[in-house]
ModelCIF file with pLDDT and N, C-alpha, C, O atoms, coordinates in Angstrom:
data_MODEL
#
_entry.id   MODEL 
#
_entity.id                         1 
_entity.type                       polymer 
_entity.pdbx_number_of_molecules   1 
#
_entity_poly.entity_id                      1 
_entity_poly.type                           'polypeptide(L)' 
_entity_poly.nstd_linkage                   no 
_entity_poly.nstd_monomer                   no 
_entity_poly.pdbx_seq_one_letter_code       
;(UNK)(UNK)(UNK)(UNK)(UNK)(UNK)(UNK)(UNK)(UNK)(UNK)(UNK)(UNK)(UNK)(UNK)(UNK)(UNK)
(UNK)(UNK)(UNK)(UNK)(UNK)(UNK)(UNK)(UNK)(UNK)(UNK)(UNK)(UNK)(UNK)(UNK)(UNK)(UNK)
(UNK)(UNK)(UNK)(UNK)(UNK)(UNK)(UNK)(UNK)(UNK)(UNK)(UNK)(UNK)(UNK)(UNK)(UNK)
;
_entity_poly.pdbx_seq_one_letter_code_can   XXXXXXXXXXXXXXXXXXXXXXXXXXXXXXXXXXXXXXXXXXXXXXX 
_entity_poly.pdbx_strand_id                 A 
#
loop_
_entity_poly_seq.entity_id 
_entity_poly_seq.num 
_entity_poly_seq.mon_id 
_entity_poly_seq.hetero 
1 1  UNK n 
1 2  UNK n 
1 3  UNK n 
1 4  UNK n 
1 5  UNK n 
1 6  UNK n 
1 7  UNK n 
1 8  UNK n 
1 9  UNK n 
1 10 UNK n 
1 11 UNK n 
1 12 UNK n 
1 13 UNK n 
1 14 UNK n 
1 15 UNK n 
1 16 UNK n 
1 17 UNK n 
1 18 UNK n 
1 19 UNK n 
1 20 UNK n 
1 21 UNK n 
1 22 UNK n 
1 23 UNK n 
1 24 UNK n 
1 25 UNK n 
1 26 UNK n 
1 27 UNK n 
1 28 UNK n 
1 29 UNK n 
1 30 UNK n 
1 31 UNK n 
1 32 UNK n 
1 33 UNK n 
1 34 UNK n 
1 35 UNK n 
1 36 UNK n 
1 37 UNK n 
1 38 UNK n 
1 39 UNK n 
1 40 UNK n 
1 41 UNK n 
1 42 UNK n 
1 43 UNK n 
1 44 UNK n 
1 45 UNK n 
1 46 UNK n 
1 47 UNK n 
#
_struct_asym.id          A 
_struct_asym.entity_id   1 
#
loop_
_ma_qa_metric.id 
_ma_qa_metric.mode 
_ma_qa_metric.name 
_ma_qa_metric.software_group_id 
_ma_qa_metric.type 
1 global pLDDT . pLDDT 
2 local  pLDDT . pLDDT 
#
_ma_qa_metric_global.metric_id      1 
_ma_qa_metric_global.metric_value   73.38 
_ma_qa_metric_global.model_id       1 
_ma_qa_metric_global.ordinal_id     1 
#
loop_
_ma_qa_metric_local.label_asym_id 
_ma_qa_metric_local.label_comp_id 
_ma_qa_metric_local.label_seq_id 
_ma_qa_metric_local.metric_id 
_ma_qa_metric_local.metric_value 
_ma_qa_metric_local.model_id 
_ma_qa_metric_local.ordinal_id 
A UNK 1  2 36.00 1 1  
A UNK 2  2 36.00 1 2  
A UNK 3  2 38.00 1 3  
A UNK 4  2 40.00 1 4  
A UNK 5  2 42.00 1 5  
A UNK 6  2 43.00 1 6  
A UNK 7  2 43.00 1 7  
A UNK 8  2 48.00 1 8  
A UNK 9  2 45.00 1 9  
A UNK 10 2 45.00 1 10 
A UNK 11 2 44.00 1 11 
A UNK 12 2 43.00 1 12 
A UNK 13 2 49.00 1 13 
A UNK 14 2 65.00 1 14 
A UNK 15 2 83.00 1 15 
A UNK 16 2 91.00 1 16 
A UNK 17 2 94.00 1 17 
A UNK 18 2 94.00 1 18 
A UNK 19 2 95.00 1 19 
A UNK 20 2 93.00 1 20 
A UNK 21 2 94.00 1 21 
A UNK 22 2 91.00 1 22 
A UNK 23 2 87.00 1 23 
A UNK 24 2 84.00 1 24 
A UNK 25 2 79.00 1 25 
A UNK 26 2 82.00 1 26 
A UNK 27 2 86.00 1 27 
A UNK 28 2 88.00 1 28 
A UNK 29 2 91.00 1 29 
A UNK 30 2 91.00 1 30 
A UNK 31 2 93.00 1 31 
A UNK 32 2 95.00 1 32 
A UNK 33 2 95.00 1 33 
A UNK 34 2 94.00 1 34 
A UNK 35 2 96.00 1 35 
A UNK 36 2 96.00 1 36 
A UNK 37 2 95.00 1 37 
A UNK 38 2 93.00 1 38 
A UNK 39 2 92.00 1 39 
A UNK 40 2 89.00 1 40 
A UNK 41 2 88.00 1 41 
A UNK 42 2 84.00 1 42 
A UNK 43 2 75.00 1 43 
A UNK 44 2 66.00 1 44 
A UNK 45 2 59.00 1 45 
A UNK 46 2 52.00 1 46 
A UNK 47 2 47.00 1 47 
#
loop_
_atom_site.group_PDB 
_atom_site.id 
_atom_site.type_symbol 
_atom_site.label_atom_id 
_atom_site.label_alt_id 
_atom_site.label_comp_id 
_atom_site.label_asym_id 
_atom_site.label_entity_id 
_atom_site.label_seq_id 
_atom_site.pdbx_PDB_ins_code 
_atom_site.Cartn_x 
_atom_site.Cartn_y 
_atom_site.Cartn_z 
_atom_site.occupancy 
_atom_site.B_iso_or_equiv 
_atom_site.pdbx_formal_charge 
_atom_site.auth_seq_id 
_atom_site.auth_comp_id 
_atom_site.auth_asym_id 
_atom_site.auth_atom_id 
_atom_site.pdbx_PDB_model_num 
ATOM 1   N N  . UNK A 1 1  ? 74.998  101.025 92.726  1.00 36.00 ? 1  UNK A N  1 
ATOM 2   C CA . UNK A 1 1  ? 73.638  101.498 92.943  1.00 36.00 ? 1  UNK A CA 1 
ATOM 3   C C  . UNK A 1 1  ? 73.475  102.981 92.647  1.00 36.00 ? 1  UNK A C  1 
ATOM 4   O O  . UNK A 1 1  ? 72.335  103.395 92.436  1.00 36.00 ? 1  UNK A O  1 
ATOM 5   N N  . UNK A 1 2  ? 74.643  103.932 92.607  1.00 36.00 ? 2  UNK A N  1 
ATOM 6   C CA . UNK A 1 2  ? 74.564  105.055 92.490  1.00 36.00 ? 2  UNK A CA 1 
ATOM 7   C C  . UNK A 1 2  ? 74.731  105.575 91.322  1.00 36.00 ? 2  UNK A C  1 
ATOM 8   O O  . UNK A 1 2  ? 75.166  106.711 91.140  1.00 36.00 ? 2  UNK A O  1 
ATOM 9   N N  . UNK A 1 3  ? 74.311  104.579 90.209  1.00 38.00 ? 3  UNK A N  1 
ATOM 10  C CA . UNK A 1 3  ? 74.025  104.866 88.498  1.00 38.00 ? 3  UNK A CA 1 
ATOM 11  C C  . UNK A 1 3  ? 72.857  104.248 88.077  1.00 38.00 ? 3  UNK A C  1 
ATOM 12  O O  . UNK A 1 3  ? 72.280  103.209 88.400  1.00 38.00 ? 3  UNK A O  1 
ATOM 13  N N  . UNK A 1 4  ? 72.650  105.130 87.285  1.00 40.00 ? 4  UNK A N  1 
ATOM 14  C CA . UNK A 1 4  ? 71.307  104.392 86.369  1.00 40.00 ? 4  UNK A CA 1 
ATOM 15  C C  . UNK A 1 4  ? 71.532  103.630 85.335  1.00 40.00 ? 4  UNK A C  1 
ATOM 16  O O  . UNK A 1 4  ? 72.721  103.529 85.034  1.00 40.00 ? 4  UNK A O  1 
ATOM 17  N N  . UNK A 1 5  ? 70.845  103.109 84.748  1.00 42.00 ? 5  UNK A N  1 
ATOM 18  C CA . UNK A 1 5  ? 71.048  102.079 83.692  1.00 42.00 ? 5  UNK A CA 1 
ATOM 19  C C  . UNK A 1 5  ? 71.850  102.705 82.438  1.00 42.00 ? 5  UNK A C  1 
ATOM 20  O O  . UNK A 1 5  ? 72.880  102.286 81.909  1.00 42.00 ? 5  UNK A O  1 
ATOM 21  N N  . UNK A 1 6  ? 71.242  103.581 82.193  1.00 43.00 ? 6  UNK A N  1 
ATOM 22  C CA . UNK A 1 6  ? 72.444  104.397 80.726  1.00 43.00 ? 6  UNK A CA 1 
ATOM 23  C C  . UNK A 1 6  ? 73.151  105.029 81.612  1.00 43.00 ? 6  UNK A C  1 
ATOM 24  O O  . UNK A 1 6  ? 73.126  106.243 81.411  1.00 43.00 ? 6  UNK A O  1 
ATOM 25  N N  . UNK A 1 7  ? 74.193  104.500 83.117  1.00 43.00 ? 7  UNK A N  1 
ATOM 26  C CA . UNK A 1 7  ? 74.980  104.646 82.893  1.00 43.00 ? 7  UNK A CA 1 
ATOM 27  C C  . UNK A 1 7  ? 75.231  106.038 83.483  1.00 43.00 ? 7  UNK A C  1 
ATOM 28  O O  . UNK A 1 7  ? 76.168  106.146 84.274  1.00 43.00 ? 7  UNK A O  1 
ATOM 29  N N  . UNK A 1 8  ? 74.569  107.004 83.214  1.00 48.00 ? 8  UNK A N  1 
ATOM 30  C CA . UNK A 1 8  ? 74.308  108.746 84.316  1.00 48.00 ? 8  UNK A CA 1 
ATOM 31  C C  . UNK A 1 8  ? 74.465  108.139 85.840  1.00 48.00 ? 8  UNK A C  1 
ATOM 32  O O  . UNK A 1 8  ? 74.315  107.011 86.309  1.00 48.00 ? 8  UNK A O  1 
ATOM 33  N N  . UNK A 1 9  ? 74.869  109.534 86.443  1.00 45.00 ? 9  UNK A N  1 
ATOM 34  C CA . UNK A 1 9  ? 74.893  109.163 88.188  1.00 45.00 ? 9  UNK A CA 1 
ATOM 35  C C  . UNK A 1 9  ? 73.060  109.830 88.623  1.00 45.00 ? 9  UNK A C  1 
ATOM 36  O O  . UNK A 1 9  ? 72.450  110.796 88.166  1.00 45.00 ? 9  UNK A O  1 
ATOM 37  N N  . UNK A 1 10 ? 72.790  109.130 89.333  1.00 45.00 ? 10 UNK A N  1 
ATOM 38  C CA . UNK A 1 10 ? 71.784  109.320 90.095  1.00 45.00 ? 10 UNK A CA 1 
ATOM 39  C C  . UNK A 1 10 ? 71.166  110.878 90.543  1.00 45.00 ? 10 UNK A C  1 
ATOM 40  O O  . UNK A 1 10 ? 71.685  111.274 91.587  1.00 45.00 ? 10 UNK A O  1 
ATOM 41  N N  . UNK A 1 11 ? 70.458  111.546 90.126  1.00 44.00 ? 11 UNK A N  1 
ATOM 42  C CA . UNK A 1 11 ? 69.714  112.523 90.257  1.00 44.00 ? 11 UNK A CA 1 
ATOM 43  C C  . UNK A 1 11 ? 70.361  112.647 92.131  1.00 44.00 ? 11 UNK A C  1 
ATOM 44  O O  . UNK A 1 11 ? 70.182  111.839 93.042  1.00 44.00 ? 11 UNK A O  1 
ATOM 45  N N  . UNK A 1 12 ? 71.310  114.303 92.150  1.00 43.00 ? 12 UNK A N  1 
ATOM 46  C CA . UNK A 1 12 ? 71.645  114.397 93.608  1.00 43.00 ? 12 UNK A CA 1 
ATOM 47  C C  . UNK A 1 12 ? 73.367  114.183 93.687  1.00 43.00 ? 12 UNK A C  1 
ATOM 48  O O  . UNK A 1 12 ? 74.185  114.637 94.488  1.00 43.00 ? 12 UNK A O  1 
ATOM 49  N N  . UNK A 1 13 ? 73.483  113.548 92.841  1.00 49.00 ? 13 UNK A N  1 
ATOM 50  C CA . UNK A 1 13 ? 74.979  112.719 92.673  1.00 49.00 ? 13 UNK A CA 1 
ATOM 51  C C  . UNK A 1 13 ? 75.948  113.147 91.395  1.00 49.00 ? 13 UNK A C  1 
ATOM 52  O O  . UNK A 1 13 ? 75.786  112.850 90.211  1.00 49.00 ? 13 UNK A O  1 
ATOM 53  N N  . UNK A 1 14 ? 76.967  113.908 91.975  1.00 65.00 ? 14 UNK A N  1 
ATOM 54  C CA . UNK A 1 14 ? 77.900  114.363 90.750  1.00 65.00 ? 14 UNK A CA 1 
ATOM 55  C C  . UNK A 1 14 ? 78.278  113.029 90.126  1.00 65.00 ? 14 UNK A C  1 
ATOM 56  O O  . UNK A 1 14 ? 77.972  111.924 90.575  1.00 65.00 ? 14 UNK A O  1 
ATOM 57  N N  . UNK A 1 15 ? 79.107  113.326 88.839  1.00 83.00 ? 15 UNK A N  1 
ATOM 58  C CA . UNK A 1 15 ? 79.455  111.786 88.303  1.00 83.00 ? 15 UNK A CA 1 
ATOM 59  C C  . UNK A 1 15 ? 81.034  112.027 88.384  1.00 83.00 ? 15 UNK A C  1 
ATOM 60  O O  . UNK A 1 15 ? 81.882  112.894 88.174  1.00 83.00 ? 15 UNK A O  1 
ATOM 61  N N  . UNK A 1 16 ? 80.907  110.869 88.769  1.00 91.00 ? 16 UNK A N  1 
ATOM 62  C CA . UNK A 1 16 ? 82.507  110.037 89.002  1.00 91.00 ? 16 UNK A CA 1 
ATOM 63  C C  . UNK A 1 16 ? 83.484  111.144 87.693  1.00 91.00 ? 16 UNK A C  1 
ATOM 64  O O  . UNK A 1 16 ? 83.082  111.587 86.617  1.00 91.00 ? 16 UNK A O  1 
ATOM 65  N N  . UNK A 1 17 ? 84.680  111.277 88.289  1.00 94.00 ? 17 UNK A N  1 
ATOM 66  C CA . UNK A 1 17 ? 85.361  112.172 86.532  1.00 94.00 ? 17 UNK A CA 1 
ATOM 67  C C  . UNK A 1 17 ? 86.502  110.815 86.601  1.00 94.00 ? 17 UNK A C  1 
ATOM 68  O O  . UNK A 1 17 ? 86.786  110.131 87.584  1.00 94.00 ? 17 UNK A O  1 
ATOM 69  N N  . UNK A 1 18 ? 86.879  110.740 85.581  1.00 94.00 ? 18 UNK A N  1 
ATOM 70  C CA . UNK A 1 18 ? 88.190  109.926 85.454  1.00 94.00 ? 18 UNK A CA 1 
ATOM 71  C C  . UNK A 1 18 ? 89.178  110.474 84.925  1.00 94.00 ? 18 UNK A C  1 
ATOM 72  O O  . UNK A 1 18 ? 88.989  111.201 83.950  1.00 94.00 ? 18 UNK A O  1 
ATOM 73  N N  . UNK A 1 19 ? 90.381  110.281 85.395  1.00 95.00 ? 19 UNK A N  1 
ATOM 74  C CA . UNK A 1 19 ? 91.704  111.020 85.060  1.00 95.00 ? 19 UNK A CA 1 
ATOM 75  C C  . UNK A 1 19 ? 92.731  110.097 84.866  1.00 95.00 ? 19 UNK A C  1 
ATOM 76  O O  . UNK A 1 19 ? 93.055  109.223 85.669  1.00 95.00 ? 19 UNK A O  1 
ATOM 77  N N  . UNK A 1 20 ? 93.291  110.342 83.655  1.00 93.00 ? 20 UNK A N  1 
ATOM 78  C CA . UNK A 1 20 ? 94.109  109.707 83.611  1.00 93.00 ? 20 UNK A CA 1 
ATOM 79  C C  . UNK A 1 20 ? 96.057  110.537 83.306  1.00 93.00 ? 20 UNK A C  1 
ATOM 80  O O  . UNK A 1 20 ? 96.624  111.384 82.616  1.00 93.00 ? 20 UNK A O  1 
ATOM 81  N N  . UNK A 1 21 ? 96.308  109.624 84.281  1.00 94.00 ? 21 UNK A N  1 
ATOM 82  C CA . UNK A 1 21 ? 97.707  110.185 85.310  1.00 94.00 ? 21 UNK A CA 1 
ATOM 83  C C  . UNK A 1 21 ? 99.047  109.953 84.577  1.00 94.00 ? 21 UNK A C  1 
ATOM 84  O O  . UNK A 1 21 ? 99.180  108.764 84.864  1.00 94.00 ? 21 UNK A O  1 
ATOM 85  N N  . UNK A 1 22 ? 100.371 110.316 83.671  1.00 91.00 ? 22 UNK A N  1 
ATOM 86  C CA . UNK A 1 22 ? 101.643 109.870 83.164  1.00 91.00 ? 22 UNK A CA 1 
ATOM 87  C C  . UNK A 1 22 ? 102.495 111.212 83.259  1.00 91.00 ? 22 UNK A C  1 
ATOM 88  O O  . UNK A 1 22 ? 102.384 112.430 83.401  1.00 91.00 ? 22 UNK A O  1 
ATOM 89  N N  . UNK A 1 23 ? 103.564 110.024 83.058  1.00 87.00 ? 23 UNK A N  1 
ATOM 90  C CA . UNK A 1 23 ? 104.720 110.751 83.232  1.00 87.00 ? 23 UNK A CA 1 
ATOM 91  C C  . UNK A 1 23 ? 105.828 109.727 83.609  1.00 87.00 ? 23 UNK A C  1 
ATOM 92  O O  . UNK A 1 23 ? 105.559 108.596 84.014  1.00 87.00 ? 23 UNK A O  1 
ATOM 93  N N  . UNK A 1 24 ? 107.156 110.223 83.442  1.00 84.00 ? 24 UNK A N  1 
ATOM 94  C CA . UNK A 1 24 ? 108.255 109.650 83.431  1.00 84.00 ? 24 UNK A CA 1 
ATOM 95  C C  . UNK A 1 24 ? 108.076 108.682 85.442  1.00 84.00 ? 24 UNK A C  1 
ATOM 96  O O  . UNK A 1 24 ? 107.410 108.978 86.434  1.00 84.00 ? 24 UNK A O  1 
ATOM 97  N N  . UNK A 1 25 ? 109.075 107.527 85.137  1.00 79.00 ? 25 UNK A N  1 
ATOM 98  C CA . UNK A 1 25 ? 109.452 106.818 86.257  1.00 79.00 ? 25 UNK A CA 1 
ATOM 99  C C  . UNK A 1 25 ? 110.198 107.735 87.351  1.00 79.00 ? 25 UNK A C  1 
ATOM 100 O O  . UNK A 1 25 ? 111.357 108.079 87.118  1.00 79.00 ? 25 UNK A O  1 
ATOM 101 N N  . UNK A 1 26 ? 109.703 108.049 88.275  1.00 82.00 ? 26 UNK A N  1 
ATOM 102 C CA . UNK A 1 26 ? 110.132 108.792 88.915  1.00 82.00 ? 26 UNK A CA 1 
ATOM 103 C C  . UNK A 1 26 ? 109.897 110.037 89.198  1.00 82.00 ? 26 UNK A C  1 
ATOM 104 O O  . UNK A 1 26 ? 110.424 110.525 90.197  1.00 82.00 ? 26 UNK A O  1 
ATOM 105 N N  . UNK A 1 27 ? 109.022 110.833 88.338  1.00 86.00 ? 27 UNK A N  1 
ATOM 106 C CA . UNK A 1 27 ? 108.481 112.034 88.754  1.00 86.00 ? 27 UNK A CA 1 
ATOM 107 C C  . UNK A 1 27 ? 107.592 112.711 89.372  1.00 86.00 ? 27 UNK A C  1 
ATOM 108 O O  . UNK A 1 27 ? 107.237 113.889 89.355  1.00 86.00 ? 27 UNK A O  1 
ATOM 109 N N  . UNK A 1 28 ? 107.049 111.067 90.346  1.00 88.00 ? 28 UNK A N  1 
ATOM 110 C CA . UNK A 1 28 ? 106.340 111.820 91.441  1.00 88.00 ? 28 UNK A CA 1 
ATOM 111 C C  . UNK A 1 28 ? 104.718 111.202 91.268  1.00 88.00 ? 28 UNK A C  1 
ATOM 112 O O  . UNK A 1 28 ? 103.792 111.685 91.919  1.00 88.00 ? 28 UNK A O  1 
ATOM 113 N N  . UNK A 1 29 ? 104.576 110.345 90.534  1.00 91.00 ? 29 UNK A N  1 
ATOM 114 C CA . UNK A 1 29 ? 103.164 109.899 90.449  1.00 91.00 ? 29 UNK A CA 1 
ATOM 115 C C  . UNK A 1 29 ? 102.007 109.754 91.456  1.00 91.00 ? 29 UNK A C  1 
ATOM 116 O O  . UNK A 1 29 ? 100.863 110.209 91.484  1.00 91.00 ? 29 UNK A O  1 
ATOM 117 N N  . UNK A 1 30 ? 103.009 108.633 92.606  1.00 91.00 ? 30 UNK A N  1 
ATOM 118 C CA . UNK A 1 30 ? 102.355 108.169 93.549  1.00 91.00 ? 30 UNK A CA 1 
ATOM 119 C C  . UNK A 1 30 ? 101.871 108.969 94.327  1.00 91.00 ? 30 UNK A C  1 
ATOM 120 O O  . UNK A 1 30 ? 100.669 109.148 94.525  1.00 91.00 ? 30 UNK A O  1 
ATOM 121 N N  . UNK A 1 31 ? 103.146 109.746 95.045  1.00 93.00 ? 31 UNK A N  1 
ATOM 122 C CA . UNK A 1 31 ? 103.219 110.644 95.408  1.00 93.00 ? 31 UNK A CA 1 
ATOM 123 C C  . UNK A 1 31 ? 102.346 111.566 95.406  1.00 93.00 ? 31 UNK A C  1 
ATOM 124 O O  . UNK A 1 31 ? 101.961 112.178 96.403  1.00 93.00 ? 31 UNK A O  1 
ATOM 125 N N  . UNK A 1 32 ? 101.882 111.760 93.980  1.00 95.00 ? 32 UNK A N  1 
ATOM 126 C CA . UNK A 1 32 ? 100.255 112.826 93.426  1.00 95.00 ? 32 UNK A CA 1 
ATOM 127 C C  . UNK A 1 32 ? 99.843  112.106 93.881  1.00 95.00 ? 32 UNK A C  1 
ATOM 128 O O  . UNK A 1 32 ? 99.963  112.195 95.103  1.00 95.00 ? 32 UNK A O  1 
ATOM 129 N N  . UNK A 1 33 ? 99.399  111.402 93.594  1.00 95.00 ? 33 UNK A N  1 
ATOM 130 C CA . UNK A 1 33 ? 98.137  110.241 93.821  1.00 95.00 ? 33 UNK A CA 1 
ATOM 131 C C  . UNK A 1 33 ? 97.525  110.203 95.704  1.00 95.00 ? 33 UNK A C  1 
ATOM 132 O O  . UNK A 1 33 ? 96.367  109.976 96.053  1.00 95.00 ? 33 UNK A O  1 
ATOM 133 N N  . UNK A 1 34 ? 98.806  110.520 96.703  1.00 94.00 ? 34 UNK A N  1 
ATOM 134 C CA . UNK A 1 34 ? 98.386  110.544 98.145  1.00 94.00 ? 34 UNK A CA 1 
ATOM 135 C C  . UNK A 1 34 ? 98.333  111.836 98.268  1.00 94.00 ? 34 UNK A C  1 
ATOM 136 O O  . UNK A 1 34 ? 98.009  112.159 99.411  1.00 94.00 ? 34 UNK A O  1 
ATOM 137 N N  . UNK A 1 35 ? 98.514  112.697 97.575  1.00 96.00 ? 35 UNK A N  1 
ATOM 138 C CA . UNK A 1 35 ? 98.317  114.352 98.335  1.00 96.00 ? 35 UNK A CA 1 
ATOM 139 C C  . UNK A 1 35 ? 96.963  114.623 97.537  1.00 96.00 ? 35 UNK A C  1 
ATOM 140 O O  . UNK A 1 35 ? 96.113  115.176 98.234  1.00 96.00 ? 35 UNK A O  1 
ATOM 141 N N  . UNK A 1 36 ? 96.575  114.349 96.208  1.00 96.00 ? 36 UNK A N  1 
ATOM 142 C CA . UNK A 1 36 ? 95.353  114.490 95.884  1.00 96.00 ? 36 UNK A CA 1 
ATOM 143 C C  . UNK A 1 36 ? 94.320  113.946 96.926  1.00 96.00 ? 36 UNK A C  1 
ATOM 144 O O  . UNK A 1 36 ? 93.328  114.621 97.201  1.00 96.00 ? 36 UNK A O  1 
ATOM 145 N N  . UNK A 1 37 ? 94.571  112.608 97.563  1.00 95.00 ? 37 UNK A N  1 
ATOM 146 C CA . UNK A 1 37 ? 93.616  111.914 98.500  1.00 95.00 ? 37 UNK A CA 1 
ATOM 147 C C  . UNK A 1 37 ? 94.379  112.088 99.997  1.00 95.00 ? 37 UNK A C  1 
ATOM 148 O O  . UNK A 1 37 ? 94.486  111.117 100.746 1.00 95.00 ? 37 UNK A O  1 
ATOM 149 N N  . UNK A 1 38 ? 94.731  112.994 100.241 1.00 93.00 ? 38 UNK A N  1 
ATOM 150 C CA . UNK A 1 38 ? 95.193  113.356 101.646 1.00 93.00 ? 38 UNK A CA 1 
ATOM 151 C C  . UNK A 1 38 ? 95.375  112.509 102.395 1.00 93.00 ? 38 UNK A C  1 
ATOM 152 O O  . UNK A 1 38 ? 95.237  112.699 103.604 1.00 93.00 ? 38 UNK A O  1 
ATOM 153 N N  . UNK A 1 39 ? 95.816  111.083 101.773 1.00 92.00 ? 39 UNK A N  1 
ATOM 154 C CA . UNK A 1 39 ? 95.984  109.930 102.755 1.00 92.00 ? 39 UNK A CA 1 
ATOM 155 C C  . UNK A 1 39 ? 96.679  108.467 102.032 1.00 92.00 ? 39 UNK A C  1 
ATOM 156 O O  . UNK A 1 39 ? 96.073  108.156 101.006 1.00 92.00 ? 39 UNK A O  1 
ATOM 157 N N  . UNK A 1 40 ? 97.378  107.899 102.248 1.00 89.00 ? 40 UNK A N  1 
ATOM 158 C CA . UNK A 1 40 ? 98.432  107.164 101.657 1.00 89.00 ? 40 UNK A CA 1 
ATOM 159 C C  . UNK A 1 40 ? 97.570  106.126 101.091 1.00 89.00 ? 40 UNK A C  1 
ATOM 160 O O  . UNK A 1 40 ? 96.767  105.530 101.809 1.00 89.00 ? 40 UNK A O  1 
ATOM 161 N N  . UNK A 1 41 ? 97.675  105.908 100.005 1.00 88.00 ? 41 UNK A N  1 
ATOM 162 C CA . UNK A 1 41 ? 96.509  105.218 98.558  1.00 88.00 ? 41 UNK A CA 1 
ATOM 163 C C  . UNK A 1 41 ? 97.354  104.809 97.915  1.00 88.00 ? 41 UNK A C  1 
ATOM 164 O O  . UNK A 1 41 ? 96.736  103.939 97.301  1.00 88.00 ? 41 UNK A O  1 
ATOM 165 N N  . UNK A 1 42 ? 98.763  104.743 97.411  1.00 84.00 ? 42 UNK A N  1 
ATOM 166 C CA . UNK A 1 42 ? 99.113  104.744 96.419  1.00 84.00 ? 42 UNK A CA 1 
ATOM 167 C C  . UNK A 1 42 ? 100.674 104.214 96.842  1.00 84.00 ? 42 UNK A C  1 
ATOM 168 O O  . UNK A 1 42 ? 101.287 105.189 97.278  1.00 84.00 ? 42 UNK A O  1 
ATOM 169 N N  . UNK A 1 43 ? 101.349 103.234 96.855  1.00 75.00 ? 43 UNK A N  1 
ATOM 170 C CA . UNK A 1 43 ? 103.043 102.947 97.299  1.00 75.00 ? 43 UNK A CA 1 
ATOM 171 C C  . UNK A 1 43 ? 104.012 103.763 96.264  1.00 75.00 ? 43 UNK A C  1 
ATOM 172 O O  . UNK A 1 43 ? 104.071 103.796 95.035  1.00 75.00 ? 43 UNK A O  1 
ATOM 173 N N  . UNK A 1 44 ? 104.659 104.331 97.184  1.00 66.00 ? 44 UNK A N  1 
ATOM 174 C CA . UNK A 1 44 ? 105.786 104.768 96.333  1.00 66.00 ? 44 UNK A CA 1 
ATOM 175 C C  . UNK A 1 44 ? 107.088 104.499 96.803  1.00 66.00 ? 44 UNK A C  1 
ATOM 176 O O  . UNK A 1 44 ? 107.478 104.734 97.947  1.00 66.00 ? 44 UNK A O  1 
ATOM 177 N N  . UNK A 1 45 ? 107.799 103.963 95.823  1.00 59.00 ? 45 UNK A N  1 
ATOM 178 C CA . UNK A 1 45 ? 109.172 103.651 95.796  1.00 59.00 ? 45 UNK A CA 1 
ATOM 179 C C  . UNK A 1 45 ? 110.456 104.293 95.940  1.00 59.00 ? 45 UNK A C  1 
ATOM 180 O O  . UNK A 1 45 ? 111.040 104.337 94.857  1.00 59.00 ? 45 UNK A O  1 
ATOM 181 N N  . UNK A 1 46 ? 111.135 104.832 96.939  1.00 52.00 ? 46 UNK A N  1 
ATOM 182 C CA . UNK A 1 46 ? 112.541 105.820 96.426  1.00 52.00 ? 46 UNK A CA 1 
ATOM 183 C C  . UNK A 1 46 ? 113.584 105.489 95.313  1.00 52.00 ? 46 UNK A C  1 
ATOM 184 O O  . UNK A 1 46 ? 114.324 106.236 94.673  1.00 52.00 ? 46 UNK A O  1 
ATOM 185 N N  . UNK A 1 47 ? 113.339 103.556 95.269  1.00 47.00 ? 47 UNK A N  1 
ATOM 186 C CA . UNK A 1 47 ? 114.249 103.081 94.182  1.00 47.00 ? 47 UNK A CA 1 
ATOM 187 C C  . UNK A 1 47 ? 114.159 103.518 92.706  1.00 47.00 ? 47 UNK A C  1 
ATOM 188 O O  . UNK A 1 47 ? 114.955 103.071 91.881  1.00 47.00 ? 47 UNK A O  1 
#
């Protein structure tokens, strides 16, 4: 509901950004992924 038809965010409403996240197995992805969102979002593996 918080887009308009072409797709823009709603007059009031920043627009969504998308990011896209790589890098080697193991260097910490997830890991980004819960300190960017200050709250565990994302499983990470020690294996």
């Amino acid at each position: 509901p918080s887009s308009h038809p072409t797709g823009q965010p709603a007059p009031g409403r920043h627009k969504t950004k998308t990011i896209v996240l790589f890098g080697e197995t193991g260097a910490g992805k997830s890991s980004l992924v819960n300190l960017m969102a200050g709250k565990e979002v994302a499983y990470t593996s020690p294996d």
